[in-house]
Protein backbone atom coordinates (compact mmCIF):
# COMPACT_ATOMS: atom_id res chain seq x y z
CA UNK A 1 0.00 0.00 0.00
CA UNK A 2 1.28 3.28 -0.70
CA UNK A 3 0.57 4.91 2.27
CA UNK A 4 -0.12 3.44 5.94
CA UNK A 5 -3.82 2.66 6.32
CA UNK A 6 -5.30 4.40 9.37
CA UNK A 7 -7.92 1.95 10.68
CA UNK A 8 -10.84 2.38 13.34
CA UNK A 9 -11.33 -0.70 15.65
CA UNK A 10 -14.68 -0.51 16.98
CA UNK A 11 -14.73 -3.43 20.26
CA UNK A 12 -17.92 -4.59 22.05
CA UNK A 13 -16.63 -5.96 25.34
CA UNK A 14 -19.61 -7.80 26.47
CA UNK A 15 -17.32 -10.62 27.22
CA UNK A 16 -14.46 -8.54 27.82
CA UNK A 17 -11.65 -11.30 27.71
CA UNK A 18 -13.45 -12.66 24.51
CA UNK A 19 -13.26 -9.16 23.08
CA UNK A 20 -9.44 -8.35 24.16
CA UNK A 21 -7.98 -11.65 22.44
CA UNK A 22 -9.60 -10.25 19.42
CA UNK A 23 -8.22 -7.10 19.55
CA UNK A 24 -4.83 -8.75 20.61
CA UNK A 25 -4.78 -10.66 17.23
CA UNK A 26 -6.11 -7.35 14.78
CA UNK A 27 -3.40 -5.34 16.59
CA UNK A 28 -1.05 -7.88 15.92
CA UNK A 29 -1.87 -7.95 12.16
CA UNK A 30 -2.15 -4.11 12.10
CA UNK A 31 1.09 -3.66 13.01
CA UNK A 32 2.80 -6.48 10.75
CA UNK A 33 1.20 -4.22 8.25
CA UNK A 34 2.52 -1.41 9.31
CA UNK A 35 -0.77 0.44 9.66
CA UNK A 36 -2.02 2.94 12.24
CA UNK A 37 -5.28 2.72 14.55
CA UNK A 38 -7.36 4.09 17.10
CA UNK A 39 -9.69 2.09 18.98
CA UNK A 40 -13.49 2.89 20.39
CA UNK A 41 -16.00 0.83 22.35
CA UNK A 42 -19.30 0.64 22.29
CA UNK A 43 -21.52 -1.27 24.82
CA UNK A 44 -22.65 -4.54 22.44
CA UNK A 45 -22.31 -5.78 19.13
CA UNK A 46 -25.45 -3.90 18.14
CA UNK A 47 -24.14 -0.80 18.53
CA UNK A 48 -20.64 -1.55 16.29
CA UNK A 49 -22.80 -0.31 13.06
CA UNK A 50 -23.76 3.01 14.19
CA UNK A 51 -20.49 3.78 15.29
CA UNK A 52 -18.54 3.38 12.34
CA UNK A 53 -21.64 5.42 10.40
CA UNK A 54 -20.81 8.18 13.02
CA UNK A 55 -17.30 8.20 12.30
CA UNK A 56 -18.00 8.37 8.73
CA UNK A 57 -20.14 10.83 9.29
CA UNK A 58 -17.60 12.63 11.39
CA UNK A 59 -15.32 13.64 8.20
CA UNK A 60 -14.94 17.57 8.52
CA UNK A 61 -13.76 17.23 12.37
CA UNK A 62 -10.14 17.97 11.16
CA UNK A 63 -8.72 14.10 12.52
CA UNK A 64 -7.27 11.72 10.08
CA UNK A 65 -10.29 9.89 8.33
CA UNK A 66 -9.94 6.27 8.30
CA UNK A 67 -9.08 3.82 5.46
CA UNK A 68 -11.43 1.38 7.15
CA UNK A 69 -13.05 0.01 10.15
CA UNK A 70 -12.64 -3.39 12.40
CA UNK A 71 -15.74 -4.62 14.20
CA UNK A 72 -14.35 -7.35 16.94
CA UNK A 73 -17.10 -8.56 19.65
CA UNK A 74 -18.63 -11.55 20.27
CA UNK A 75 -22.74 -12.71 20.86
CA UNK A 76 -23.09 -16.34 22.70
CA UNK A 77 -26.66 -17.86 21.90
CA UNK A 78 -28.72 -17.49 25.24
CA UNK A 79 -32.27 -18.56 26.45
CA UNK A 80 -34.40 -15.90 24.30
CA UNK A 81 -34.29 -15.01 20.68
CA UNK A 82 -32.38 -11.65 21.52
CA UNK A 83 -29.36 -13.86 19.99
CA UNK A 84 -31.02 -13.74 16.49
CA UNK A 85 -31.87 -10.01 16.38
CA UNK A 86 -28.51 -8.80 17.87
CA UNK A 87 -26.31 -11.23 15.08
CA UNK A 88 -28.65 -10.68 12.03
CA UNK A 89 -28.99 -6.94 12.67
CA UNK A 90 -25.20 -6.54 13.27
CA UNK A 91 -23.81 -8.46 10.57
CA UNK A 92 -26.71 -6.38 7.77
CA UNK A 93 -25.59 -2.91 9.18
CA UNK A 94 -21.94 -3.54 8.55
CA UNK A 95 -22.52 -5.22 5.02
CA UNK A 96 -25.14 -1.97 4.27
CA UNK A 97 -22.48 0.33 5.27
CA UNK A 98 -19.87 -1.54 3.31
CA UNK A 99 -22.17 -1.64 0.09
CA UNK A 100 -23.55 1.69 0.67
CA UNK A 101 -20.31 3.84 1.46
CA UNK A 102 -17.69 1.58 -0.38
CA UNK A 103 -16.05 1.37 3.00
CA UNK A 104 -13.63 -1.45 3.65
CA UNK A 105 -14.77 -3.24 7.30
CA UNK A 106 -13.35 -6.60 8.40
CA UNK A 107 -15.85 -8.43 10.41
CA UNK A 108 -14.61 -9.63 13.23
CA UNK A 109 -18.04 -10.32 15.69
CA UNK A 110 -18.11 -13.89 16.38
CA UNK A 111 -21.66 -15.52 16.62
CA UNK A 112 -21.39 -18.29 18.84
CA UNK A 113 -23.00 -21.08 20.97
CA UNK A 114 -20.72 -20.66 24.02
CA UNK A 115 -17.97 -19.67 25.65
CA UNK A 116 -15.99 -22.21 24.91
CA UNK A 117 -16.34 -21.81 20.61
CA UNK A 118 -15.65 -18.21 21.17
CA UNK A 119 -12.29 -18.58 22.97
CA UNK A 120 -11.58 -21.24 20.20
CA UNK A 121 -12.44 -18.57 17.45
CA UNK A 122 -11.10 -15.96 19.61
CA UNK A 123 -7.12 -16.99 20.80
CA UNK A 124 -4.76 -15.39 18.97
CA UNK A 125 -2.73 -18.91 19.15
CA UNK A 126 -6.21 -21.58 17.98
CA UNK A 127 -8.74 -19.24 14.94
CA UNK A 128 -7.61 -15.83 15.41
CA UNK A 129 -10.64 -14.48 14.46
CA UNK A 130 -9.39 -10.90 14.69
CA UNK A 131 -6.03 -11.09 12.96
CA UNK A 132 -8.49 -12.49 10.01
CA UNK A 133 -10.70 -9.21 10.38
CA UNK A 134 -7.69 -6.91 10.37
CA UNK A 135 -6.28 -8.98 7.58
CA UNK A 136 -9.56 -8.73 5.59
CA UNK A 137 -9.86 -4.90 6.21
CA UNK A 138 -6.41 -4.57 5.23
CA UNK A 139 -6.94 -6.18 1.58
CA UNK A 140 -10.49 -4.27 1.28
CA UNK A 141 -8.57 -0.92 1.01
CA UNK A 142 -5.81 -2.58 -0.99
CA UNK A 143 -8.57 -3.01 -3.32
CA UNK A 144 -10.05 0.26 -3.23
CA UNK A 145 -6.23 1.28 -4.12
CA UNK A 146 -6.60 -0.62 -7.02
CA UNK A 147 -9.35 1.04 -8.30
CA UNK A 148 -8.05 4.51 -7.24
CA UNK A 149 -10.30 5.07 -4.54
CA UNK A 150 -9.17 7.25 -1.42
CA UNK A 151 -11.20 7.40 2.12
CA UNK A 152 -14.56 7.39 1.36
């Protein structure tokens, strides 16, 4: 890439050491790339799609815009449908905001049954679930590179 991407990671830490080993393994691909970040939280994996349309929304604040976004968090299946809503709704806003904006986001909310797959999905050292998000952001705005797009 010709210039360092400058990425937003956006972390719902629900499960808090769920949502740090992700974070762990996008900061570790981050930097391998040699790309800059900031990070933000947000209370649950609901809320991860609003706040990347705020930051986008946020352009004229004078701070660095961002080449893309990271959404790490995790949602374990419980006793009430509130599992379906929360994954479903989380997973459309981020692909709407991807399709609408031309944004590149790596999604990095795992949608579990329990702790135990998360941690699997989640360890830097077993899945790495976030490394694969920051990776996937990462060639997203390669591509828009390609096509000699800049921040949206």
């Amino acid at each position: 890439m010709a210039d360092a991407p400058h990425v937003m990671i956006v972390e719902a830490p629900y499960y808090a050491h769920i949502a740090a080993e992700l974070a762990r393994g996008a900061i570790q691909a981050l930097d391998a790339a040699g790309a800059s970040y900031e990070r933000f939280t947000v209370p649950g994996a609901f809320e991860i799609p609003a706040a990347i349309r705020i930051a986008i929304e946020g352009r004229g604040t004078g701070r660095r815009r961002f080449d893309g976004y990271i959404a790490l968090g995790c949602v374990i299946r419980g006793e009430t449908t509130h599992y379906d809503y929360v994954c479903a709704e989380s997973a459309r806003g981020l692909q709407q905001l991807a399709v609408q904006y031309g944004v590149a986001i790596g999604y990095g909310i795992l949608t579990v049954e329990n702790e135990a797959q998360a941690l699997t999905r989640a360890k830097v050292e077993r899945k790495n679930k976030g490394g694969e998000a920051a990776r996937a952001c990462l060639a997203m705005i390669e591509l828009r590179h390609q096509f000699g797009l800049q921040r949206p």
